[in-house]
Protein backbone atom coordinates (compact mmCIF):
# COMPACT_ATOMS: atom_id res chain seq x y z
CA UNK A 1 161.64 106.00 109.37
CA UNK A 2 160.07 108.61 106.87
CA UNK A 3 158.02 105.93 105.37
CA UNK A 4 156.03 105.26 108.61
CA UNK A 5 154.31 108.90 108.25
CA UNK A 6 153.29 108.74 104.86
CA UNK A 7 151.79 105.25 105.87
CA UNK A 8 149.92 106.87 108.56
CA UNK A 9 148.42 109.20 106.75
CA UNK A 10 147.57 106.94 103.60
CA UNK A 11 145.76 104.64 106.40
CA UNK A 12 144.22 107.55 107.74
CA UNK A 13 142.64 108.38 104.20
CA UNK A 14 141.85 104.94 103.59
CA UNK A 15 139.59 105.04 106.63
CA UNK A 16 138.02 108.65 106.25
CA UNK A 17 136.92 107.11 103.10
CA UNK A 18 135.49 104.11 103.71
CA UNK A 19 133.50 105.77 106.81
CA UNK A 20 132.26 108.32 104.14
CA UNK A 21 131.35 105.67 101.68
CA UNK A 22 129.54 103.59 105.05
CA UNK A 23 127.21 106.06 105.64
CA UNK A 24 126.42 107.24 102.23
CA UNK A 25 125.33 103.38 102.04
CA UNK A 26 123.46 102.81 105.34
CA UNK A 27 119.94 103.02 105.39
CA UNK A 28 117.50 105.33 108.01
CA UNK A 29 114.95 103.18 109.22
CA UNK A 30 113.48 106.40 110.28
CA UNK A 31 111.76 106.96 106.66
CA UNK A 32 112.09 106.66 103.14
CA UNK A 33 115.24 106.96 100.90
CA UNK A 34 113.97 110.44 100.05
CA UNK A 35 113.62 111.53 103.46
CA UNK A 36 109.84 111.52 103.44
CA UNK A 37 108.63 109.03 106.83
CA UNK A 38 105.64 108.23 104.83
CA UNK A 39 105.82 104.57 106.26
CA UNK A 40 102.76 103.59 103.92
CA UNK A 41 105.51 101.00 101.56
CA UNK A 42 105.88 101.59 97.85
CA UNK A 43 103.87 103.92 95.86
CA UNK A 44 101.63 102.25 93.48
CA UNK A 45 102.31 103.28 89.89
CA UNK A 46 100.01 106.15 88.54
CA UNK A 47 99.35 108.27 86.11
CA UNK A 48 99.17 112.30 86.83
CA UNK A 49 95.84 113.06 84.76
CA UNK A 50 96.00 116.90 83.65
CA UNK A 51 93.27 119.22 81.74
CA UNK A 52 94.74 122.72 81.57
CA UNK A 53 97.79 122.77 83.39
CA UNK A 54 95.78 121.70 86.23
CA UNK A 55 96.37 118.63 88.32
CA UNK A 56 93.18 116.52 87.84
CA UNK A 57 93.85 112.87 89.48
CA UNK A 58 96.26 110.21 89.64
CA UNK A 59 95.00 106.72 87.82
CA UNK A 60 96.48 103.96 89.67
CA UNK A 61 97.49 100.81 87.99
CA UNK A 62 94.67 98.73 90.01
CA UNK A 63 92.15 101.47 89.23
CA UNK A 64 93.45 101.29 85.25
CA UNK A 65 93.10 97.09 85.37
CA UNK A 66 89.07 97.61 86.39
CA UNK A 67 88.39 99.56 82.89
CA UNK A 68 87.58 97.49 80.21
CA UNK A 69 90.09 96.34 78.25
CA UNK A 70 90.79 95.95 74.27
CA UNK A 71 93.12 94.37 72.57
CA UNK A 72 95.08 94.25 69.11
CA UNK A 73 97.91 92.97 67.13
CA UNK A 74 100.91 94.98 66.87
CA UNK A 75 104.64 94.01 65.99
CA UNK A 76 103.76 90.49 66.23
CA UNK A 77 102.24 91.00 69.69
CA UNK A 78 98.62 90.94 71.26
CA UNK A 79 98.56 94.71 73.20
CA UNK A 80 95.97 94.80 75.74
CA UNK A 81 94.91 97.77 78.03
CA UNK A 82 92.42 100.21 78.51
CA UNK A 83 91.48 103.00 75.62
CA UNK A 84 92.72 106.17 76.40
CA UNK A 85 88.89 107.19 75.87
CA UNK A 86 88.20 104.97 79.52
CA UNK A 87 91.10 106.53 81.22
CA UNK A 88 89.59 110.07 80.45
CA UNK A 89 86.20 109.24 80.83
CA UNK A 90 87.53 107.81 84.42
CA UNK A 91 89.12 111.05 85.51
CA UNK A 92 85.77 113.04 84.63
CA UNK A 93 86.60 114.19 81.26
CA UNK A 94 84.56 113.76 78.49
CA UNK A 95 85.38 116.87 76.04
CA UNK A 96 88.96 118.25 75.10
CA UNK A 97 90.61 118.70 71.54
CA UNK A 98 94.26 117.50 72.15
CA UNK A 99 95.92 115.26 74.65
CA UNK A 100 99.49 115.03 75.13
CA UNK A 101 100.97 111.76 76.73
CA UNK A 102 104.47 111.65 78.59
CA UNK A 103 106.91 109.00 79.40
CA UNK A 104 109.64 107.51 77.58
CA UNK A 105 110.69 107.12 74.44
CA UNK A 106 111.13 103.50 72.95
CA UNK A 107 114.46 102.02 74.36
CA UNK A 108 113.40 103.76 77.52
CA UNK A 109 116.71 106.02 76.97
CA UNK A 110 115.01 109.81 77.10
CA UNK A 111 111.43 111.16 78.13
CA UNK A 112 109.40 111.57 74.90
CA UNK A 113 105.60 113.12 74.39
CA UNK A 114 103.27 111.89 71.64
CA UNK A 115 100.51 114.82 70.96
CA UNK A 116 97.24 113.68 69.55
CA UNK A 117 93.92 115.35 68.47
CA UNK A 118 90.46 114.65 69.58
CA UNK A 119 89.96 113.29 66.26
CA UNK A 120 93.11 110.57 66.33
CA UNK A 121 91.74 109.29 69.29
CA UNK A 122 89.50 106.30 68.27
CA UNK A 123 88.99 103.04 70.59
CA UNK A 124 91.59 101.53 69.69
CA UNK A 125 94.26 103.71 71.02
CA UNK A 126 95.25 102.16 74.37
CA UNK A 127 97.17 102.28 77.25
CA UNK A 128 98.46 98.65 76.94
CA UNK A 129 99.77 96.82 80.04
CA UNK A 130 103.74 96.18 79.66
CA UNK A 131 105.71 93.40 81.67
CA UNK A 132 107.39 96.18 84.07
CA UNK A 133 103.70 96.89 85.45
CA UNK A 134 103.46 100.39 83.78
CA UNK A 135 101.44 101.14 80.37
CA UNK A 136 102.27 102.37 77.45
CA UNK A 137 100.69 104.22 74.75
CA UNK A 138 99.87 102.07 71.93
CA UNK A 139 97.54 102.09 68.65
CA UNK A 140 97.46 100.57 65.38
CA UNK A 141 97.33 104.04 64.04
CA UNK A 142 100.87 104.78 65.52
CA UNK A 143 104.00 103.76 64.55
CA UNK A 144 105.46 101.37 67.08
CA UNK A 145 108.31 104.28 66.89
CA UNK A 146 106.32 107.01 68.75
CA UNK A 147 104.68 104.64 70.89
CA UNK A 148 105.20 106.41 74.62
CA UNK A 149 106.51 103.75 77.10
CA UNK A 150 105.81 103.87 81.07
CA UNK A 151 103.77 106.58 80.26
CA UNK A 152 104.08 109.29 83.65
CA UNK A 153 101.23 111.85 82.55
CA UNK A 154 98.36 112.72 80.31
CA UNK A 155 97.80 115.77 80.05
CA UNK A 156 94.19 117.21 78.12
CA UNK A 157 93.37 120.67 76.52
């Protein structure tokens, strides 16, 4: 009967790991995933607004869809959204020389930046509403390339 040991033991380690893999998979109805019992549901998208390394505002998506919107045709697409210009103006900030917008790179395989000057910054550089309900940061004036998609953070100088 030495076969009925090592048995034992394999079914023992069998179970140990499917109890560790049950409770790595159960949910706590006591708050979030992340631990936080903020019971307030999903957080909206936003986007962190920043003018010298200082936290300004976050710019909901609802708040983003109440700013006028512009349009143009880009790689055989209409783009619609906001101007970049609106989203400032909306945070309270009407003078800076560079803004640098974060997110992801096209593909949405790494995080990517796209720095612009005050004076590439025209009204027709938007943040254009994509079909994942994020924006993006789009402009005739960019190459489709560097265009910065689910954009996280804008942050002014």
């Amino acid at each position: 009967m030495p076969r009925r040991p090592r048995l034992l033991r394999w079914v023992a380690v069998v179970l140990v790991m499917l109890a560790v893999f049950a409770a790595g998979c159960s949910s706590d109805s006591s708050g979030t995933e992340d631990g936080n019992n903020d019971s307030s549901g999903p957080q909206e998208y936003s986007i962190e607004i920043i003018q010298n390394g200082q936290h300004v505002t976050d710019v909901t998506l609802s708040q983003l869809h109440t700013l006028p919107e512009v349009s143009f045709t880009a790689i055989e697409k209409t783009q619609t959204g906001p101007t970049l210009l609106s989203v400032l103006q909306f945070a309270g900030i009407t003078e800076f020389s560079k803004v640098t917008v974060s997110g992801l790179s096209k593909g949405r395989v790494a995080t990517a930046e796209k720095e612009l000057n005050r004076t590439d910054i025209d009204d027709q550089v938007i943040l254009e509403f994509n079909n994942q309900g994020k924006t993006k940061l789009a402009a005739p004036s960019i190459p489709d390339s560097d265009w910065i998609i689910d954009v996280e953070a804008i942050e002014v100088e």
